[in-house]
Protein backbone atom coordinates (compact mmCIF):
# COMPACT_ATOMS: atom_id res chain seq x y z
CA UNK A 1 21.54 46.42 34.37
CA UNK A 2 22.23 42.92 34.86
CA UNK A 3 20.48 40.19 33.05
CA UNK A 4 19.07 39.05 36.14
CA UNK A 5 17.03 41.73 36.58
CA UNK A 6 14.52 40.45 33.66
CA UNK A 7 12.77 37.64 35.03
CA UNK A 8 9.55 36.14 32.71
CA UNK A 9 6.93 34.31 33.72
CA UNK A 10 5.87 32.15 30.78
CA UNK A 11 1.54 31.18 30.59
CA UNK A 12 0.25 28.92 28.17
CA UNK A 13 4.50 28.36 27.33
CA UNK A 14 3.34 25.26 24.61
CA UNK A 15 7.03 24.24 23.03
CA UNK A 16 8.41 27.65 23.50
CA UNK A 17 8.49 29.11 20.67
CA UNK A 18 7.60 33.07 22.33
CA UNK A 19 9.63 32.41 25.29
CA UNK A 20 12.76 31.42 22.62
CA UNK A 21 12.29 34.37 21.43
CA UNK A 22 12.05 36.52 25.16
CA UNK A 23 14.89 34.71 25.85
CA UNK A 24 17.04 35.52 22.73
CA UNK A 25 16.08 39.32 23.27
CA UNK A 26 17.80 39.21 26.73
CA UNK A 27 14.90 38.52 29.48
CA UNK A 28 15.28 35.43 31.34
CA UNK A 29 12.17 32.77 31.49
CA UNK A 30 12.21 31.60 35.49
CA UNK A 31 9.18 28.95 34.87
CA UNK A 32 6.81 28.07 32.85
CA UNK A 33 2.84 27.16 33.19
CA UNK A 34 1.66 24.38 30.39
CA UNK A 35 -0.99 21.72 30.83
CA UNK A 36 -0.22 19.99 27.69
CA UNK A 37 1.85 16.88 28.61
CA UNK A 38 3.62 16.66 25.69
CA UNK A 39 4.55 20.32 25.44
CA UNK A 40 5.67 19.74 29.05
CA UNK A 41 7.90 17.15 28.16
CA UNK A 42 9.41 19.36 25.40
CA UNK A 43 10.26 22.00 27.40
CA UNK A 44 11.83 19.91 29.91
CA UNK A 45 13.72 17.85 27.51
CA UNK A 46 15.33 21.17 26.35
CA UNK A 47 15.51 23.30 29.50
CA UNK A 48 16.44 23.32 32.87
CA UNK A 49 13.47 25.97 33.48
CA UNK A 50 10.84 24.54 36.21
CA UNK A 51 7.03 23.50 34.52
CA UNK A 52 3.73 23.55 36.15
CA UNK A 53 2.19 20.86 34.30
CA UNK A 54 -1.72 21.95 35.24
CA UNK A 55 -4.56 23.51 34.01
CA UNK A 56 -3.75 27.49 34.84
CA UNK A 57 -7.40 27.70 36.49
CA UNK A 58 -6.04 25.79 39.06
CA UNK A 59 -2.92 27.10 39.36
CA UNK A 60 -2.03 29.90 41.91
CA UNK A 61 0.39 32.96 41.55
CA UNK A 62 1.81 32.25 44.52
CA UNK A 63 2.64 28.39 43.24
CA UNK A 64 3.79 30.37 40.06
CA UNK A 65 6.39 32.30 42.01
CA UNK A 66 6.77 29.86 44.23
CA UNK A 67 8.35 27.24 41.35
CA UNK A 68 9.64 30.57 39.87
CA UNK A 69 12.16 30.81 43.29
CA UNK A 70 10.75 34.43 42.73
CA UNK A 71 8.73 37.33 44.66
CA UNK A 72 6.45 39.56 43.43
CA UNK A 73 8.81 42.53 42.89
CA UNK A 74 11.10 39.83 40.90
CA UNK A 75 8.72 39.51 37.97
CA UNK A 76 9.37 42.02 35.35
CA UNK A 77 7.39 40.60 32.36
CA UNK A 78 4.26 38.15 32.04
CA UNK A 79 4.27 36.62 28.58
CA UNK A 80 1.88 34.09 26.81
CA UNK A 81 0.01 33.51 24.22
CA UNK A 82 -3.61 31.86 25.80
CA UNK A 83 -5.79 29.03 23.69
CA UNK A 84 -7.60 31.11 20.62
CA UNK A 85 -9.92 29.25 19.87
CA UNK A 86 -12.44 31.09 20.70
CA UNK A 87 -11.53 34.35 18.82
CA UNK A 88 -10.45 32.43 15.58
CA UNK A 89 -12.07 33.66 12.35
CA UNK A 90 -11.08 30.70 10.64
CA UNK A 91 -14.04 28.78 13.53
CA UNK A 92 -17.29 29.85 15.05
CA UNK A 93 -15.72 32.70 16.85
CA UNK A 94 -17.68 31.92 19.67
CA UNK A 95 -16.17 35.36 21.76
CA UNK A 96 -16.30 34.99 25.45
CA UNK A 97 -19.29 33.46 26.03
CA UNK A 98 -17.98 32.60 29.92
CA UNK A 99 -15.70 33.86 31.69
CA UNK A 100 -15.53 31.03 33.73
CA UNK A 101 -12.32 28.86 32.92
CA UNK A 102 -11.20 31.20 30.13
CA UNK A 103 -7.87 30.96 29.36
CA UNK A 104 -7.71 34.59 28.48
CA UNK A 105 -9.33 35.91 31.58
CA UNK A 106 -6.94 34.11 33.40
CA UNK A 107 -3.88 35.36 31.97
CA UNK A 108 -5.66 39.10 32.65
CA UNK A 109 -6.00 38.17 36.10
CA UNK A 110 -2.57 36.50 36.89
CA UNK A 111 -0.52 40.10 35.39
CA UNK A 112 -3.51 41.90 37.37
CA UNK A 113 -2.04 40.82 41.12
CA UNK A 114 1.29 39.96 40.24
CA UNK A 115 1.75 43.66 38.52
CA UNK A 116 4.91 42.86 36.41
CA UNK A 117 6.13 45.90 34.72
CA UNK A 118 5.21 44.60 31.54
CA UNK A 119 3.57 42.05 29.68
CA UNK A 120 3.33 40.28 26.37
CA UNK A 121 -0.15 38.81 25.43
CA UNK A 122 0.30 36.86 21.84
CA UNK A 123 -3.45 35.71 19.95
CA UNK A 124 -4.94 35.16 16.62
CA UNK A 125 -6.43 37.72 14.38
CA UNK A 126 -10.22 37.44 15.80
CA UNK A 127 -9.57 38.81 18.94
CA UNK A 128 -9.90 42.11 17.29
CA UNK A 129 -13.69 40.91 16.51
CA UNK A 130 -14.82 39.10 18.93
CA UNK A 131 -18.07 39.80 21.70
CA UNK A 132 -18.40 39.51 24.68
CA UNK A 133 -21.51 37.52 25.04
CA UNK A 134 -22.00 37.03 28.66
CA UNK A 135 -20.66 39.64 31.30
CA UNK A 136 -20.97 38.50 35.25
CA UNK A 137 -21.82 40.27 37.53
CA UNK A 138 -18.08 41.82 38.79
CA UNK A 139 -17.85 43.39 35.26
CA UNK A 140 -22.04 44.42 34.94
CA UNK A 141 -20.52 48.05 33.16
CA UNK A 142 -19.61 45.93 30.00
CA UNK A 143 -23.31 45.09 29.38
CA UNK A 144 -23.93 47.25 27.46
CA UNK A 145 -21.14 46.24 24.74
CA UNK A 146 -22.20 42.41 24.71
CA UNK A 147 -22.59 41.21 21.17
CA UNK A 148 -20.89 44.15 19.61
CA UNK A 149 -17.73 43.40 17.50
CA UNK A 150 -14.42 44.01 19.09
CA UNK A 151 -16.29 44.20 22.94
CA UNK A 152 -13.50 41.70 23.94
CA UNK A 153 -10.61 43.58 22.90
CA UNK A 154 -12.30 46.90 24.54
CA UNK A 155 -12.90 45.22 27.50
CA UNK A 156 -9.17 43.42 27.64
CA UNK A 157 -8.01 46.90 27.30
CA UNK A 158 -10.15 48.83 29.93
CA UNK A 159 -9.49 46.16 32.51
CA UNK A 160 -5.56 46.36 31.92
CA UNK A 161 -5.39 49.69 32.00
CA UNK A 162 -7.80 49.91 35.24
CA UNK A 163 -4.56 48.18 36.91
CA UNK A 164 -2.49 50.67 35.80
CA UNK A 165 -0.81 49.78 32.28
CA UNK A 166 -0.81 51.13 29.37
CA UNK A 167 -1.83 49.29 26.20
CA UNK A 168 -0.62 48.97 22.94
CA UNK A 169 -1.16 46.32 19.78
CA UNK A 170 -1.66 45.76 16.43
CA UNK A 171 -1.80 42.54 13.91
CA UNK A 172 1.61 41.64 13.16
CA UNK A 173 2.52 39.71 10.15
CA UNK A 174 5.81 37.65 11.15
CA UNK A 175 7.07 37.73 7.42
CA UNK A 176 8.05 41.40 8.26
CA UNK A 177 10.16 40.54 11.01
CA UNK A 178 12.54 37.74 9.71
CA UNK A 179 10.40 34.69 9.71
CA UNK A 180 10.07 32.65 6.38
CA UNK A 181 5.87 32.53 7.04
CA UNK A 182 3.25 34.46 6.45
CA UNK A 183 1.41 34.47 9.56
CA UNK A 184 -0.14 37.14 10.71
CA UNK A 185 -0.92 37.40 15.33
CA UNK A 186 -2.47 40.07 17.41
CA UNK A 187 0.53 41.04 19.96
CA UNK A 188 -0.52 42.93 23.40
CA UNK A 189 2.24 45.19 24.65
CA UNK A 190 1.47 46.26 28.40
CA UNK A 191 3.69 48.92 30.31
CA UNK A 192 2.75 49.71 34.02
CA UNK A 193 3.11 53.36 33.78
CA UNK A 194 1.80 56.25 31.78
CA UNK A 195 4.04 55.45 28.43
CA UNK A 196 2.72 53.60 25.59
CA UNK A 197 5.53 51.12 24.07
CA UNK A 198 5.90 51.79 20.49
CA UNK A 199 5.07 49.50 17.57
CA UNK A 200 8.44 47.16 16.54
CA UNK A 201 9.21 48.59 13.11
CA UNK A 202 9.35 45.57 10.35
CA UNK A 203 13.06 44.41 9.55
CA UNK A 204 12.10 42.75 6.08
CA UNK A 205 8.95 43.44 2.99
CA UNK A 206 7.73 41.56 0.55
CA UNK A 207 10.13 42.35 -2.50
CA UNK A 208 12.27 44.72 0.30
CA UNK A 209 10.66 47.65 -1.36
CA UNK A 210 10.51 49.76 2.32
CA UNK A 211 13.28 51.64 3.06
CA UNK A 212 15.77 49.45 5.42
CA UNK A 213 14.09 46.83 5.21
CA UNK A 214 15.17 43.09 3.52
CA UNK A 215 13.37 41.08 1.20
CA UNK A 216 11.22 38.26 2.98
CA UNK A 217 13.01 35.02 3.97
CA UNK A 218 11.14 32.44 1.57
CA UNK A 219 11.30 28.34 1.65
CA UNK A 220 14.66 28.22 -0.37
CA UNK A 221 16.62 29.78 2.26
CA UNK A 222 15.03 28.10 4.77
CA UNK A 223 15.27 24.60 3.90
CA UNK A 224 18.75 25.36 1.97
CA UNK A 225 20.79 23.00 4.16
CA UNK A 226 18.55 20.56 5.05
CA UNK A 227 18.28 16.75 3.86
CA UNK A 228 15.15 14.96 2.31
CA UNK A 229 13.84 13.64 5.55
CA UNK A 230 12.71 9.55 6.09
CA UNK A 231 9.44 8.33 5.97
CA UNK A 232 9.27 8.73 9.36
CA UNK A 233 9.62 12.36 9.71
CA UNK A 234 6.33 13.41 7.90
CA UNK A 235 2.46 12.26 7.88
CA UNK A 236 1.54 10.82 4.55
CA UNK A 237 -0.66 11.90 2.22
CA UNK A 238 -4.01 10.73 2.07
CA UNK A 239 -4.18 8.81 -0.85
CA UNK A 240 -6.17 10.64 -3.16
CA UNK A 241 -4.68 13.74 -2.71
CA UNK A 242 -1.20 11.48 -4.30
CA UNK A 243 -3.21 11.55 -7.28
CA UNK A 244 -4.07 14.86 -7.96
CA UNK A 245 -1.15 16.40 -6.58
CA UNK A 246 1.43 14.80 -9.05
CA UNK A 247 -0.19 17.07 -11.58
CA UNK A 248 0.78 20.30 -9.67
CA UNK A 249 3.63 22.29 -10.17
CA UNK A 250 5.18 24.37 -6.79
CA UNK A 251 3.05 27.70 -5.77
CA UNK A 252 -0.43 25.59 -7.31
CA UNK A 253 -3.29 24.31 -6.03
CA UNK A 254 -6.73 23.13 -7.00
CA UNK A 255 -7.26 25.68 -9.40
CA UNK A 256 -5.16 24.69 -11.38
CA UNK A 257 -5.87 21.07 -11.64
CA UNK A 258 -7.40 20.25 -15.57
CA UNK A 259 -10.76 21.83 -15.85
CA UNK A 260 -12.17 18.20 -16.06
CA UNK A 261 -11.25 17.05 -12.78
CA UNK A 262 -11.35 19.77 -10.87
CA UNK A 263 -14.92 18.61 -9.56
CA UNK A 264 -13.69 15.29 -9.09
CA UNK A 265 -10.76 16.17 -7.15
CA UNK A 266 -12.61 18.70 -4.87
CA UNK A 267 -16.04 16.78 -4.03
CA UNK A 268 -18.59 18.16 -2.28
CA UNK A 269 -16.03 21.29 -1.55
CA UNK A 270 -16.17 22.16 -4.63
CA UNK A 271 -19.52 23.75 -4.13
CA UNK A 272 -18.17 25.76 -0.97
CA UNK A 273 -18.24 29.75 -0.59
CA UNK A 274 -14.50 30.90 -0.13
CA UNK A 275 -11.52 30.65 -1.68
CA UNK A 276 -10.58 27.22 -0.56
CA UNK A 277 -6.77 27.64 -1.67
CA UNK A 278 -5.29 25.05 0.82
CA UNK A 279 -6.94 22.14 -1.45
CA UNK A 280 -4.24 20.17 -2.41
CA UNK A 281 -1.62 23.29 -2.00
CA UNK A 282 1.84 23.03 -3.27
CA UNK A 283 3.96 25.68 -1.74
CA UNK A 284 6.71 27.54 -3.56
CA UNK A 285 10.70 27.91 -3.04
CA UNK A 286 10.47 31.59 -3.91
CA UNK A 287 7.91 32.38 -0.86
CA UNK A 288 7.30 32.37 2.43
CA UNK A 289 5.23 29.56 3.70
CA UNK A 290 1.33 30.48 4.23
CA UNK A 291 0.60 29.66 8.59
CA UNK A 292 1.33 26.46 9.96
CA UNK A 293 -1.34 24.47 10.56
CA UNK A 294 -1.60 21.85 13.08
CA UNK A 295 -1.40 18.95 10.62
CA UNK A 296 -0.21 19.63 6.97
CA UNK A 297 -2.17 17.05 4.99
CA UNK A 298 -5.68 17.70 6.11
CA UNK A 299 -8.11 18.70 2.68
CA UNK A 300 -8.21 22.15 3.38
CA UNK A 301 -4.94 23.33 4.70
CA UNK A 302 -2.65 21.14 3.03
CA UNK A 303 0.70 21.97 2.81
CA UNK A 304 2.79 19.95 0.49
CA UNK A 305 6.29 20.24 -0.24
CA UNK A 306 7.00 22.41 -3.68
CA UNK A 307 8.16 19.33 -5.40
CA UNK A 308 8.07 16.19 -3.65
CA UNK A 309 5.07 14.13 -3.45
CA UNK A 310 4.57 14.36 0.85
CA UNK A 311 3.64 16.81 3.48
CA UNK A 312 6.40 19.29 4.96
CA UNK A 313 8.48 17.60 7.20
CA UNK A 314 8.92 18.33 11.04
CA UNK A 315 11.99 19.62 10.80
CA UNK A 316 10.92 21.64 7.95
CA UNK A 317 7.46 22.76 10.29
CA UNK A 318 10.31 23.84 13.14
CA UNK A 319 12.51 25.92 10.44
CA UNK A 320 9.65 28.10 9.45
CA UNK A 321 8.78 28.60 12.96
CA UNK A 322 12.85 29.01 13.65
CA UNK A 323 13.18 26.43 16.61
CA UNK A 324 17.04 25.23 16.99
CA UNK A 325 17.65 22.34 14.73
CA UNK A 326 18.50 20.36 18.17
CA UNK A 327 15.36 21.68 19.59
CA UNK A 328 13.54 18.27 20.58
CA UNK A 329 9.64 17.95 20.26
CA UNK A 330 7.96 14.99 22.32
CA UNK A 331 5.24 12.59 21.69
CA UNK A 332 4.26 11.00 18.66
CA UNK A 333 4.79 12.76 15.02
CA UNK A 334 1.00 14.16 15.53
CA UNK A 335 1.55 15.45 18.40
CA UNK A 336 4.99 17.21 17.19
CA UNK A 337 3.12 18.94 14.33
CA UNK A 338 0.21 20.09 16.82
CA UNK A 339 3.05 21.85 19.00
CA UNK A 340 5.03 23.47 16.71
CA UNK A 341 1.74 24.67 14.87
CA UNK A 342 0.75 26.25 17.57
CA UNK A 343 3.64 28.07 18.79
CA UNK A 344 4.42 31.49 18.11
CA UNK A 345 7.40 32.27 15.64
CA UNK A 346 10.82 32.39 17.76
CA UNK A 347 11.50 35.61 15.34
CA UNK A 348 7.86 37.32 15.88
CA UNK A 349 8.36 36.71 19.86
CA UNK A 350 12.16 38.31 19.56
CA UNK A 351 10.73 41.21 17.85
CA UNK A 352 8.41 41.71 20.71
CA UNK A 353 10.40 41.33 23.37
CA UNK A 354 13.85 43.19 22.00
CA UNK A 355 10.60 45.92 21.44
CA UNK A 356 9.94 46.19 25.53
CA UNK A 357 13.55 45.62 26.11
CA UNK A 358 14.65 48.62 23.54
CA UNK A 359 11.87 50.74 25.20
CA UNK A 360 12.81 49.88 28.76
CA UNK A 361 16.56 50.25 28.45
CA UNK A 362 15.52 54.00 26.32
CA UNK A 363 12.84 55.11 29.31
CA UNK A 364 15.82 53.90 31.82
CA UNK A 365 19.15 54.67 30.56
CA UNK A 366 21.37 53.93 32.68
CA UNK A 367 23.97 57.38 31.34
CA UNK A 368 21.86 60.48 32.12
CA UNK A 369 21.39 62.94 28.89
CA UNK A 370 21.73 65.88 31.03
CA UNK A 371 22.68 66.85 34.70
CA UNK A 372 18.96 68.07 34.73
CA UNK A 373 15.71 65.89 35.57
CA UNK A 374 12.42 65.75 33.09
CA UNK A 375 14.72 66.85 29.80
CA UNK A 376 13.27 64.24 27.44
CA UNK A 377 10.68 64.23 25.03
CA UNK A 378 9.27 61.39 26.99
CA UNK A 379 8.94 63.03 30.27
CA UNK A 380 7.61 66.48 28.47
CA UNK A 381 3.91 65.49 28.79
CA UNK A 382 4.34 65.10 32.66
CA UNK A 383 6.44 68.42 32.76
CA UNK A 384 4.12 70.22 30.94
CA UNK A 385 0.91 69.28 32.74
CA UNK A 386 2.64 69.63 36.07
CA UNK A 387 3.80 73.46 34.82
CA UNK A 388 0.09 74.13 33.72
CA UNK A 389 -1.41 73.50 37.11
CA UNK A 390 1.23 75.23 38.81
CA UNK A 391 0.19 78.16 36.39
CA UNK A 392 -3.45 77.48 37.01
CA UNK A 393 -3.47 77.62 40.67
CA UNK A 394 -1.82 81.16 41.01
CA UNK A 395 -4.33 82.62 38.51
CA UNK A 396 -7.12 81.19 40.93
């Protein structure tokens, strides 16, 4: 099967980190939809791939496959990871409270009448949560479920599968699969067709104490080859966190501070529920790096170099989330750190996609097992039920 044959169509694309990683697992990203004008930029800076540069409420699938040079039987994956801000645990989780403009509901609908054969759908961990709180009238049979935990999820997976896919997902942490952060996604796997795709089986653990498995890829290795960056490569510090910081050692953070500043330091977080550990946060050499943020020297997700006094770099922010070294990020430095924050990790997107491509190439082989049809364990559910009717029928 040529590569050809695996055409993407990218949603919500940002700098690319997922489609990086679609790309690296063999598929072949045809365009890309991203209303972020910087993000735009990036992509076309570093690609030759054609970008819708809208809102995807207005855009069309047929201006999608249109710019795509592609038909409907050409797409064989939708991938993208929509806006989360709605589902994130970290905020209100404010659920879908319309479905109106949702970035979500429009990423449902675009794989609904294009019908790829499969799709990737990348979020944060509250998706698993979140309600539905308002339900119009096209989807009245979810009324019952608004306001009930995980009613988004249910309903994501009852519509899908009403189109004919089957679903299935789980919360990934990307430090199992290669990349040097802890970050932990919801990943939506989507086959049109009666066969679930498998779970991707981790590559690395924490101390590599699962059987073929490695150790996890912490900050050392990462950064091993990398200069101290210039002044202009990183946000400073605000200036009181200088202060407290230079008494921190790498891996530390406000708790360990001297007892008698520790109130000081903190302010009126100090008397905050929650464990508050990105206060001024040092992270360590010997570890992965906790999630990228969108801006590392904010109070409450800081995240400082392990022993110099400043913020990670960018170039540091792209090796954790594995860009190319050459991999060029537009706008201004705040608006680099917002789009490689958000992106996915290039590894966590190649473990999903070499997953559907493993599966497809498996369900498809292109050298038959056997001279006969329906010999696999894959095709024995079909074979069986088809048998038992057969059987039923003559003993009516």
């Amino acid at each position: 099967m040529k590569n050809n044959d695996f055409n993407v169509v990218s949603l919500f694309s940002g700098a690319m980190g997922l489609d990086l990683g679609v790309e690296k697992a063999g598929f072949n990203v045809k365009v890309c939809v991203e209303n972020n004008k910087w993000a735009a930029e990036t992509i076309r800076q570093n690609t030759d791939i054609p970008v819708i540069e809208k809102d995807i409420n207005n855009v069309s699938v047929d201006e999608i496959l249109e710019t795509a040079n592609l038909d409907y039987d050409d797409v064989f994956m939708v991938v993208g990871g929509p806006p989360c801000q709605s589902f994130s645990s970290a905020g209100k989780q404010r659920g879908l409270e319309d479905f109106r403009g949702n970035a979500i509901i429009r990423f449902l609908n675009i794989v609904e009448e294009i019908q790829p054969q499969y799709f990737i759908l990348e979020n944060v961990r509250g998706l698993l949560s979140s309600k539905l709180h308002a339900v119009p009238p096209k989807y009245r049979e979810y009324d019952q479920y608004k306001d009930v935990k995980g009613s988004v999820m249910y309903f994501l997976k009852n519509e899908f599968e009403k189109h004919g896919y089957t679903i299935s997902f789980a919360l990934f942490n990307a430090a199992n699969y290669g990349v040097p952060q802890k970050r932990e996604r919801m990943i939506i796997f989507g086959n049109q067709g009666n066969d679930r795709i498998r779970l991707p089986i981790p590559t690395h653990s924490e101390n590599g104490e699962i059987p073929n498995t490695e150790k996890w890829i912490d900050l050392k290795t990462a950064f091993s080859d990398l200069k101290e960056p210039s002044e202009n490569e990183y946000l400073p510090l605000r200036k009181n966190a200088e202060k407290y910081l230079k008494l921190l050692k790498q891996g530390q953070n406000w708790r360990n501070l001297p007892d008698k500043i520790i109130e000081e330091a903190m302010g009126n977080s100090y008397h905050l529920g929650g464990g508050k550990t990105g206060f001024f946060r040092r992270l360590h050499f010997d570890k992965p790096s906790p999630t990228l943020v969108t801006s590392p020297n904010m109070p409450a997700t800081m995240l400082c170099h392990p022993k110099e006094l400043r913020p990670l770099s960018i170039i540091e922010y792209s090796r954790l989330q594995q860009f190319p070294d050459n991999w060029k990020f537009s706008g201004s430095l705040t608006e680099k750190y917002k789009q490689v924050g958000n992106a996915v990790p290039v590894g966590l997107g190649y473990a999903a996609a070499k997953n559907i491509m493993d599966f497809h190439l498996e369900t498809n082989n292109l050298i038959k097992y056997s001279r006969y049809r329906r010999t696999t364990d894959y095709e024995f559910k079909d074979y069986f039920n088809d048998n038992y009717k057969k059987h039923s029928n003559r003993k009516e």
